[in-house]
Protein backbone atom coordinates (compact mmCIF):
# COMPACT_ATOMS: atom_id res chain seq x y z
CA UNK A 1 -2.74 10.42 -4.57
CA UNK A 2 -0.30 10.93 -7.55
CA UNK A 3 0.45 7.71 -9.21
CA UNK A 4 0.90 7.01 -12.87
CA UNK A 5 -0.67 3.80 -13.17
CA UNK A 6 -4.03 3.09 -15.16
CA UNK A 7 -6.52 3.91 -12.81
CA UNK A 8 -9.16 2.39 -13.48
CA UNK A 9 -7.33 -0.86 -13.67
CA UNK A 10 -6.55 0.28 -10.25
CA UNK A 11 -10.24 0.74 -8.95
CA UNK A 12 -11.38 -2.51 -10.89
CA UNK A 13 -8.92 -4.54 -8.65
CA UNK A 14 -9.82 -2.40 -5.85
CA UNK A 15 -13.72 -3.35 -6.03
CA UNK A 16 -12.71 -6.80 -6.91
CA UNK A 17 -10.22 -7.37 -3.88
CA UNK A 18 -12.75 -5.61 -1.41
CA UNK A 19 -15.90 -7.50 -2.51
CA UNK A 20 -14.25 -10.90 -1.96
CA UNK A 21 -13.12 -9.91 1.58
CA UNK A 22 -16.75 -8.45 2.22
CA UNK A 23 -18.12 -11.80 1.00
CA UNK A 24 -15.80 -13.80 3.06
CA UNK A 25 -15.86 -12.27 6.04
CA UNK A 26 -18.62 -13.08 8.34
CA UNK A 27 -18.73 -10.32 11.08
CA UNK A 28 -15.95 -8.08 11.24
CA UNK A 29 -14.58 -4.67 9.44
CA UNK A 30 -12.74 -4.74 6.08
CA UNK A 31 -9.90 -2.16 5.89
CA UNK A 32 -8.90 -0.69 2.65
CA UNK A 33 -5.26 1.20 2.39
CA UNK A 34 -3.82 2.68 -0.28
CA UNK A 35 0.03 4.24 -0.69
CA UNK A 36 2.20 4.52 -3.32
CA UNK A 37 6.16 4.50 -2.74
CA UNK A 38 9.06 6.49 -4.58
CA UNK A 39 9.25 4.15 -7.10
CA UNK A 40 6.02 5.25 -8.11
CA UNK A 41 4.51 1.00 -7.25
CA UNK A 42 0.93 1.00 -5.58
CA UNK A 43 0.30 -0.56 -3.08
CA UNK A 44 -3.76 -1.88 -2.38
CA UNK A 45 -4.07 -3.33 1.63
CA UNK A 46 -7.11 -5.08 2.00
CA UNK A 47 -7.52 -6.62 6.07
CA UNK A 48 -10.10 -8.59 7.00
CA UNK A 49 -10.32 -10.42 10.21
CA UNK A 50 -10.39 -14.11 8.54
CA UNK A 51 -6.94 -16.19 9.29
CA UNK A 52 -5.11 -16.60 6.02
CA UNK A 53 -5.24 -20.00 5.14
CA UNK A 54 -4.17 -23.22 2.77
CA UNK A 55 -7.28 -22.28 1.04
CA UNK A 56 -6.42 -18.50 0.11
CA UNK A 57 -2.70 -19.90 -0.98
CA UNK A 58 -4.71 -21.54 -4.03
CA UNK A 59 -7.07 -18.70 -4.52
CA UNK A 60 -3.67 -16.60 -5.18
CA UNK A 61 -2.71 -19.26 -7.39
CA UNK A 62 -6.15 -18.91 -9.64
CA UNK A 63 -7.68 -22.00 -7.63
CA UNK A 64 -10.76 -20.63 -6.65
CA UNK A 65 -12.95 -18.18 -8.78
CA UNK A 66 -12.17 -15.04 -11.26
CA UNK A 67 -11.14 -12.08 -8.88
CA UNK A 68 -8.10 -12.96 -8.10
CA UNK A 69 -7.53 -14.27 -11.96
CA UNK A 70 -8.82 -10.97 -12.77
CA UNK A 71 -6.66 -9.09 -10.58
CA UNK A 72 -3.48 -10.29 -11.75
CA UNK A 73 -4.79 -9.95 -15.46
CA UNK A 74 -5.26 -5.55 -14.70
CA UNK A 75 -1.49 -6.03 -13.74
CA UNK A 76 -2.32 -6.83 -10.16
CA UNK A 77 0.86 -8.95 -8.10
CA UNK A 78 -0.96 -10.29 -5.26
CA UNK A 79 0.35 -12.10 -1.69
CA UNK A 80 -0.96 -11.98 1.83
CA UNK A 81 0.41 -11.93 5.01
CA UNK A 82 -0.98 -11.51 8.61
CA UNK A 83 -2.90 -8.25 10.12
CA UNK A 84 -0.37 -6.21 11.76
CA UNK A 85 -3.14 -6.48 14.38
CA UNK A 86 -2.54 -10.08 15.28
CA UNK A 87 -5.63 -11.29 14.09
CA UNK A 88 -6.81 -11.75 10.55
CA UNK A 89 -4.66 -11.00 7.32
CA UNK A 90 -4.17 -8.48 4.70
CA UNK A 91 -4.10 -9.43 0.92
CA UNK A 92 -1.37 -6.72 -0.62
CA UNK A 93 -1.78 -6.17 -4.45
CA UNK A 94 0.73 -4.40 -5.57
CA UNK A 95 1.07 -2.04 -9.65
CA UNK A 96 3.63 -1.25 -11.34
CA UNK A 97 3.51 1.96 -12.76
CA UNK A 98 3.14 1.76 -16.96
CA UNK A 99 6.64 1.09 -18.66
CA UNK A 100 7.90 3.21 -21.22
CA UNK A 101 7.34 0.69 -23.42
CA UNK A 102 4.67 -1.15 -22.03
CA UNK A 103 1.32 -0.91 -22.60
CA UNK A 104 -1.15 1.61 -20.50
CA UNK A 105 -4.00 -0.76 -20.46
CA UNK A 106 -3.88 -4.76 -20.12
CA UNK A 107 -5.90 -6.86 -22.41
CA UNK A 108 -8.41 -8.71 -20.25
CA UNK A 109 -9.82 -11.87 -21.75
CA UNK A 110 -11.99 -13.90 -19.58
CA UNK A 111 -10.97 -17.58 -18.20
């Protein structure tokens, strides 16, 4: 996939977003998709078959833990909605590609 982003920002928030739907999940398959659009944004799909919930609202809001907090520090903007499926949810992190003036790689300083 072309996309100008950092990537290994990119896989960092990948393993992080797929291990805490692997460690929630019970039983059930974890789907990982990745696309990028014309704008050059990435797009990381993560569906699990767990119902989205009041508690993931304040994981999302740095409630609950470091990966999400971690996420959002690689540059990570993150939201959830339900499986296309009907059952379960996806969490969607989405990357902007690097501004021109921006820097390539975040600072990351732990909680």
């Amino acid at each position: 996939m072309a996309w100008s982003g950092n990537r290994n920002s990119a896989v960092r928030i990948i393993t992080e977003v797929v291990r805490n739907a692997v460690d929630h999940v019970g039983k059930g398959i974890v789907e990982l998709t990745l696309s990028a659009d014309e704008d050059d944004v990435l797009f990381i799909d993560v569906t699990d078959p767990r119902p989205g919930d009041q508690n993931l609202d304040e994981a999302l809001a740095g409630g609950h833990g470091t990966g999400l907090w971690l996420v959002r520090q690689l540059g990570g903007e993150v939201s959830w909605f339900p499986a296309e499926s009907g059952h379960g949810k996806t969490i969607r992190v989405r990357m902007q590609p690097p501004s021109e003036t921006g820097s390539a790689t975040p600072a990351v300083e732990a909680p």
